[in-house]
N, C-alpha and C. Protein backbone atom coordinates (compact mmCIF):
# COMPACT_ATOMS: atom_id res chain seq x y z
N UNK A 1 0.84 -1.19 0.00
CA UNK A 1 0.00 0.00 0.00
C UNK A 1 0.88 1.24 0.00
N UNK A 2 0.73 2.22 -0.95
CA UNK A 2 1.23 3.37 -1.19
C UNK A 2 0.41 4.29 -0.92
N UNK A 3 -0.05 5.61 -0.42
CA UNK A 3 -0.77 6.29 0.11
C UNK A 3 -2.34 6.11 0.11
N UNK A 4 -2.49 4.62 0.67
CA UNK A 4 -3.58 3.81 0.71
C UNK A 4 -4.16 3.90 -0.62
N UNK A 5 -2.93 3.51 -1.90
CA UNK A 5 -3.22 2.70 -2.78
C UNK A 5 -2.60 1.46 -2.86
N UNK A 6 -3.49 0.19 -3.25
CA UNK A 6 -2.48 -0.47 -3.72
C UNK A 6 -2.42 -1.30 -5.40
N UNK A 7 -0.98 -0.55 -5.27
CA UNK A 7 -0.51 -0.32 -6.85
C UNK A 7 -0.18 -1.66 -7.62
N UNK A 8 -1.12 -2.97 -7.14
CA UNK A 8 -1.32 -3.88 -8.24
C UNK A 8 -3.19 -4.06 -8.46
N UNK A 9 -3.77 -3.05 -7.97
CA UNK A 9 -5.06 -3.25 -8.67
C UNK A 9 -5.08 -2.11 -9.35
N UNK A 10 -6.39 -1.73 -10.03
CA UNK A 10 -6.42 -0.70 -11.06
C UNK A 10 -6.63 1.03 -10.05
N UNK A 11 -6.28 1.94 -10.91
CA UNK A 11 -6.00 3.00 -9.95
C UNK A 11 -6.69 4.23 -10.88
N UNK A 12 -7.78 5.12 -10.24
CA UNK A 12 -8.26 5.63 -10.94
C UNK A 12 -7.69 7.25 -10.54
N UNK A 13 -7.78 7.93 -11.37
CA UNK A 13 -7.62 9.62 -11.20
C UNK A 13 -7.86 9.97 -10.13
N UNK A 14 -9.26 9.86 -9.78
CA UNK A 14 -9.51 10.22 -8.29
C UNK A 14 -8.87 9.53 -6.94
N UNK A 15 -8.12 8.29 -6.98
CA UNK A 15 -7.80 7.66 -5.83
C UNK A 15 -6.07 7.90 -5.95
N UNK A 16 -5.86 8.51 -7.42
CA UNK A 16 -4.88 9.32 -7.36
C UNK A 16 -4.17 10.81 -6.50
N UNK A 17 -5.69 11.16 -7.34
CA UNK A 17 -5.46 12.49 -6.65
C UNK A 17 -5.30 12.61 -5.28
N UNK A 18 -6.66 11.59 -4.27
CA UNK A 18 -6.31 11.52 -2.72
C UNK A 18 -4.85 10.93 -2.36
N UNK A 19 -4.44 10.23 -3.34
CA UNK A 19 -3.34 9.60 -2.65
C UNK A 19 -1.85 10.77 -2.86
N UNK A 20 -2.07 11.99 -3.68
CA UNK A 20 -1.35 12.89 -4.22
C UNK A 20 -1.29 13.57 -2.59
N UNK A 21 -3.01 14.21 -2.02
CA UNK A 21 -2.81 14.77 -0.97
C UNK A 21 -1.85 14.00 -0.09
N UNK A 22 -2.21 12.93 0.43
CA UNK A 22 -1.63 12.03 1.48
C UNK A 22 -0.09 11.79 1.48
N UNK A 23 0.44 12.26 0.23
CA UNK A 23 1.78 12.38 -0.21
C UNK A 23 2.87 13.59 0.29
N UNK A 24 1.83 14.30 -0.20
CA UNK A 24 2.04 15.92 0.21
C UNK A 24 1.72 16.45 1.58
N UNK A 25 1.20 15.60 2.77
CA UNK A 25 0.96 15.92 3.70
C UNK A 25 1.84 15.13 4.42
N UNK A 26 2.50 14.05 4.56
CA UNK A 26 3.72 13.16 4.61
C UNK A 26 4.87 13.86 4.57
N UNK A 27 4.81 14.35 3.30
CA UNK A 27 6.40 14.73 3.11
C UNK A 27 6.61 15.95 3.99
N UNK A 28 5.08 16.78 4.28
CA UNK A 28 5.53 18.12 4.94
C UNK A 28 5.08 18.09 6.37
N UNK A 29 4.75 16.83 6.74
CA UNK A 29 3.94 16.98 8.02
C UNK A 29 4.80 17.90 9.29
N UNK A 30 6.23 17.98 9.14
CA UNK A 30 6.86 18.12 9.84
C UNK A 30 6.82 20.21 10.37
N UNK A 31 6.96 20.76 8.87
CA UNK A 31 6.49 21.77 8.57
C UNK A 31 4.91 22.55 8.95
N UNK A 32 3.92 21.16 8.17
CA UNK A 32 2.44 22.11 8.41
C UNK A 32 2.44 21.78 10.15
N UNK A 33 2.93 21.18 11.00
CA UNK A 33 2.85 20.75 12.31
C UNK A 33 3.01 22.01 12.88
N UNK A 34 4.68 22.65 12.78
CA UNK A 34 5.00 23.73 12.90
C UNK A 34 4.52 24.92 12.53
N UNK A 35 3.45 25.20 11.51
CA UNK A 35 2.97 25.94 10.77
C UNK A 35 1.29 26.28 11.80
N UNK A 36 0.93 24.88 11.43
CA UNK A 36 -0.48 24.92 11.88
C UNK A 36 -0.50 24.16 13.12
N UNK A 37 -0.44 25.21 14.39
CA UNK A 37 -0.85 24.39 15.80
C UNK A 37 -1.72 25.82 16.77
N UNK A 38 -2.06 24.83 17.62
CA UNK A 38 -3.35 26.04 18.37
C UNK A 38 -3.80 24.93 19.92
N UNK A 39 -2.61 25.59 20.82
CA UNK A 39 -3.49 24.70 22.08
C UNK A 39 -4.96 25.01 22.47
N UNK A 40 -5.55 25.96 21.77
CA UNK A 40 -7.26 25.65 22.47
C UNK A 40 -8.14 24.59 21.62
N UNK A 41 -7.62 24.47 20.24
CA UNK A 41 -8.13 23.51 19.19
C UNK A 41 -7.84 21.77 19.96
N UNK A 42 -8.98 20.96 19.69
CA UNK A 42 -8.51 19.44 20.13
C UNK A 42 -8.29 19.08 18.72
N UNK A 43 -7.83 17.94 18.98
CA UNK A 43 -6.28 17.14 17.65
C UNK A 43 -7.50 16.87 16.92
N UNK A 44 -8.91 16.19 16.64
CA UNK A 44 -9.52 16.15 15.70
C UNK A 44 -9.79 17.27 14.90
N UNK A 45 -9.57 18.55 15.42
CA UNK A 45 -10.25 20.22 14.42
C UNK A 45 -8.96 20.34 14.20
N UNK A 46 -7.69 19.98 14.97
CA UNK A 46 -6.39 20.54 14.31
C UNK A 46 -6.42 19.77 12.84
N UNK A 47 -6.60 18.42 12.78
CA UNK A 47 -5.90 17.62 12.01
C UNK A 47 -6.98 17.96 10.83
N UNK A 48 -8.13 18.07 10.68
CA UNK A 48 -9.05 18.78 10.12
C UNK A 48 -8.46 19.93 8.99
N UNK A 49 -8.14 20.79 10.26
CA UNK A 49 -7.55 22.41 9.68
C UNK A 49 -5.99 22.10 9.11
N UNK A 50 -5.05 21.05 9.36
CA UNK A 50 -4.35 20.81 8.15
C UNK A 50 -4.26 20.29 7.35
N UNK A 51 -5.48 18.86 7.43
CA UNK A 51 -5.94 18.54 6.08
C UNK A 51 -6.55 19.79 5.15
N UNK A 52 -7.12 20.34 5.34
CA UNK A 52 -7.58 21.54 4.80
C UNK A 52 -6.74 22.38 3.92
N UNK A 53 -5.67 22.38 4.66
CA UNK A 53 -4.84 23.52 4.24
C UNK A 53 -3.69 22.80 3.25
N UNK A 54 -3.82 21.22 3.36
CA UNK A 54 -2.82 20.51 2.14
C UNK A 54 -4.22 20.49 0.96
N UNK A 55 -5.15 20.13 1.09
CA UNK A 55 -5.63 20.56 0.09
C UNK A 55 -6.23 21.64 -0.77
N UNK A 56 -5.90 22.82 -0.11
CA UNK A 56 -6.05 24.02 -0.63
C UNK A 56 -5.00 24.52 -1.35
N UNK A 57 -3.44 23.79 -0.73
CA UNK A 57 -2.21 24.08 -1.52
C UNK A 57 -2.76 22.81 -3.20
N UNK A 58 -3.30 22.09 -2.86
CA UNK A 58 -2.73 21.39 -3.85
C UNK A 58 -3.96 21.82 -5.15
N UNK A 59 -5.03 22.29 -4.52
CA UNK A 59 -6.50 22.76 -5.10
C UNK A 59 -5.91 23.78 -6.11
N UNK A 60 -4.64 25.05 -5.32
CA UNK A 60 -4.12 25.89 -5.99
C UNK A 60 -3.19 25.18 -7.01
N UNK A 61 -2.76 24.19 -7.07
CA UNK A 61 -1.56 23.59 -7.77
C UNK A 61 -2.63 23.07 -9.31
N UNK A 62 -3.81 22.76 -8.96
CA UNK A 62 -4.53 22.12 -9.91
C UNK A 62 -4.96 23.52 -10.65
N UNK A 63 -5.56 24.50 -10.11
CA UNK A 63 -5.68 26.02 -10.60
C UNK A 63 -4.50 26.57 -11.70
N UNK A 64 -3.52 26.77 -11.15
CA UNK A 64 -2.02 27.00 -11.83
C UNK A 64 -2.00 26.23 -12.94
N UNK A 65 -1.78 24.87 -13.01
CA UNK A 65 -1.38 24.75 -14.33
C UNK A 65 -3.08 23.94 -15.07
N UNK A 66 -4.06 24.65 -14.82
CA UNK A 66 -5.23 24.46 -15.98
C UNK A 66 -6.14 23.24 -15.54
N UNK A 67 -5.75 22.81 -14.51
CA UNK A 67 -6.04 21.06 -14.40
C UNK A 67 -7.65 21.19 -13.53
N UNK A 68 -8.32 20.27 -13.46
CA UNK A 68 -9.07 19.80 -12.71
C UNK A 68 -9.48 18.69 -11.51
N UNK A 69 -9.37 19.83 -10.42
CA UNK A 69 -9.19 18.83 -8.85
C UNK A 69 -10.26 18.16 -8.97
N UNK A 70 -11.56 18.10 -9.17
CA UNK A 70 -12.61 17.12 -9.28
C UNK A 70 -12.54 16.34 -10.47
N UNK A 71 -11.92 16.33 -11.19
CA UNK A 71 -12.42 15.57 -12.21
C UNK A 71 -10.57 15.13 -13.21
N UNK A 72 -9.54 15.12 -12.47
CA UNK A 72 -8.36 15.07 -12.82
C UNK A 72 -7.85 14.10 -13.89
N UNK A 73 -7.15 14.23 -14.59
CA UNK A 73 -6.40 13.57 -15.58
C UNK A 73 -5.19 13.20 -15.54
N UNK A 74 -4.86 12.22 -16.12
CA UNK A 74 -3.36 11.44 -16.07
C UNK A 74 -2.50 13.04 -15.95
N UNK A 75 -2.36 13.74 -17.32
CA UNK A 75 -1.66 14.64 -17.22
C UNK A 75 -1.93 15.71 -16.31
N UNK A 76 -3.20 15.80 -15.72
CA UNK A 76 -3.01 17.16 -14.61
C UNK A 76 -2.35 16.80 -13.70
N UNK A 77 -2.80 15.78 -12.93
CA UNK A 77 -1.64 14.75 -12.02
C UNK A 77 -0.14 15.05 -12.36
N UNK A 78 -0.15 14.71 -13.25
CA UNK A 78 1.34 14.65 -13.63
C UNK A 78 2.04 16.15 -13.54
N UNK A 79 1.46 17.17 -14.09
CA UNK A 79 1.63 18.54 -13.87
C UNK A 79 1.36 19.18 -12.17
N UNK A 80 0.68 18.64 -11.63
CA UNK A 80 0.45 19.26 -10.60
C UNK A 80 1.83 18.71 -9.83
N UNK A 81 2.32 17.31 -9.35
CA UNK A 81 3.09 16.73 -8.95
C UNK A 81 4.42 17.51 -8.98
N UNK A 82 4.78 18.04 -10.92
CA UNK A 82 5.74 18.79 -10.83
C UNK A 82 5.42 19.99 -10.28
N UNK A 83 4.51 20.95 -10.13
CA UNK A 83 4.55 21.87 -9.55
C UNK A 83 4.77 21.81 -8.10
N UNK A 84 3.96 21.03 -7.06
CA UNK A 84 4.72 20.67 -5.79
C UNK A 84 5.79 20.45 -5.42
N UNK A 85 6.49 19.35 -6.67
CA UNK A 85 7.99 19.21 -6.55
C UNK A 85 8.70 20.44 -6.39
N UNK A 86 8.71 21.13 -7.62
CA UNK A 86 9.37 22.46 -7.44
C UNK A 86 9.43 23.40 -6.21
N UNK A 87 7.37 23.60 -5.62
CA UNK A 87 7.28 23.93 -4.21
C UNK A 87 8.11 23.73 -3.29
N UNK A 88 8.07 22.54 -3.23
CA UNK A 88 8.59 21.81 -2.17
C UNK A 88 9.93 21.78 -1.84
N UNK A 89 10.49 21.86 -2.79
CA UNK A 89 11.60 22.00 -2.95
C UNK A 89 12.50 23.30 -1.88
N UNK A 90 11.61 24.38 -1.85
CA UNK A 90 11.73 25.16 -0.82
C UNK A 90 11.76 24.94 0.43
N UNK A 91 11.39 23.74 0.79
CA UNK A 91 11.18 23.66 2.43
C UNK A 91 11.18 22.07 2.84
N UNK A 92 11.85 20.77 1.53
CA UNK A 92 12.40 20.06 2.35
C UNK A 92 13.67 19.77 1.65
N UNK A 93 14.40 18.80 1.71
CA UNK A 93 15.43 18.22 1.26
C UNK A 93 15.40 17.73 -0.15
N UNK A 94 16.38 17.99 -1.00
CA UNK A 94 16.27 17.25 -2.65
C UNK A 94 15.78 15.88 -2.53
N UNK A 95 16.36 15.22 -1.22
CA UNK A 95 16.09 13.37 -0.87
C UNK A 95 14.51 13.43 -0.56
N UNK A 96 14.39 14.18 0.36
CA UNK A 96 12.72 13.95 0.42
C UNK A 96 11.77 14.25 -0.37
N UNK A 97 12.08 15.50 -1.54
CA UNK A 97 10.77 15.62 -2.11
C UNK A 97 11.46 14.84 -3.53
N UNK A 98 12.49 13.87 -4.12
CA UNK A 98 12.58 13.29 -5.16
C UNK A 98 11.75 11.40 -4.40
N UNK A 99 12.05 11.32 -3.45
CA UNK A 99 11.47 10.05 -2.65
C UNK A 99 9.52 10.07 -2.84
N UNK A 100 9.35 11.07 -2.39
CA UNK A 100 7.64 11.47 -2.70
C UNK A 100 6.97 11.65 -4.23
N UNK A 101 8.18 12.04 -4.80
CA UNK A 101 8.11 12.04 -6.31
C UNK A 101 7.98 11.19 -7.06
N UNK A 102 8.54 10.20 -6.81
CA UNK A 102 8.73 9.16 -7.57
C UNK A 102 7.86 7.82 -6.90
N UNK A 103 7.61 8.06 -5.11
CA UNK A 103 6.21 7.38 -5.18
C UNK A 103 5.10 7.98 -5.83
N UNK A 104 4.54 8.96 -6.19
CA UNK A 104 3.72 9.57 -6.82
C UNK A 104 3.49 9.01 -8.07
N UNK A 105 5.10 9.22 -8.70
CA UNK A 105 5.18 8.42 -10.50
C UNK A 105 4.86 7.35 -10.75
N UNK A 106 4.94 6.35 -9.68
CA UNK A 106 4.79 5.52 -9.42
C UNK A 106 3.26 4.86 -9.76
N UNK A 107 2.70 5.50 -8.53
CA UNK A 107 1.12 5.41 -8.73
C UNK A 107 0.49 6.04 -9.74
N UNK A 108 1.00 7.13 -10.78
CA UNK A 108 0.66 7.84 -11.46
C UNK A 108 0.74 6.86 -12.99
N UNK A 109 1.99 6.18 -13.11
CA UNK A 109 2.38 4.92 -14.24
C UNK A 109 1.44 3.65 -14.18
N UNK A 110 0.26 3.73 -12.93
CA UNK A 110 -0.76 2.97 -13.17
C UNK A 110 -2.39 3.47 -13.65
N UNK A 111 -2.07 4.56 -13.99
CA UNK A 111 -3.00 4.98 -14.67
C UNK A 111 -3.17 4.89 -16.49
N UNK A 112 -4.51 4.71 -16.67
CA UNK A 112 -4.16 4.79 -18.24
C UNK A 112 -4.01 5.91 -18.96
């Protein structure tokens, strides 16, 4: 299982795309942790409010290059991925965001 896919049954756009978030919230958890915390919030509204906020980065990533978050395509996937990469690139390590990358490609090379 790869971001609760698993990449010997068939894999559709959409279980892509969730598994894109779950990728992107992995690689940065360390960051949005630091980013997004609030001792009066309990851990279910925190974890809430940074799921939220990985998919609003990535909602914008689908915006940017033309793509569609509801209704996604091999290639928006594929475009959006590089645009995070690049993101990302700002705020973790070349090892960590080429490691997330290439699980991504991964799951992304089981699409038709």
């Amino acid at each position: 299982m790869l971001y609760g896919i698993d990449a010997s049954k068939k894999v559709t756009p959409l279980m892509a795309r969730d598994a894109l978030i779950k990728c992107f919230t992995a690689a940065h958890k360390k960051v949005i942790d630091e980013f997004i915390s609030h001792e009066d919030m309990d851990k279910s509204g925190l974890n809430r409010l940074k799921q939220m906020n990985v998919e609003l980065q990535i909602k914008k990533r689908f915006e940017e290059t033309g793509g569609d978050f509801d209704a996604p395509t091999k290639k928006d996937l594929q475009n959006v991925c590089d645009s995070l990469a690049a993101y990302s690139k700002n705020f973790r390590s070349e090892k960590i965001v080429k490691k997330h990358y290439d699980e991504m490609a991964l799951i992304l090379s089981k699409l038709d």
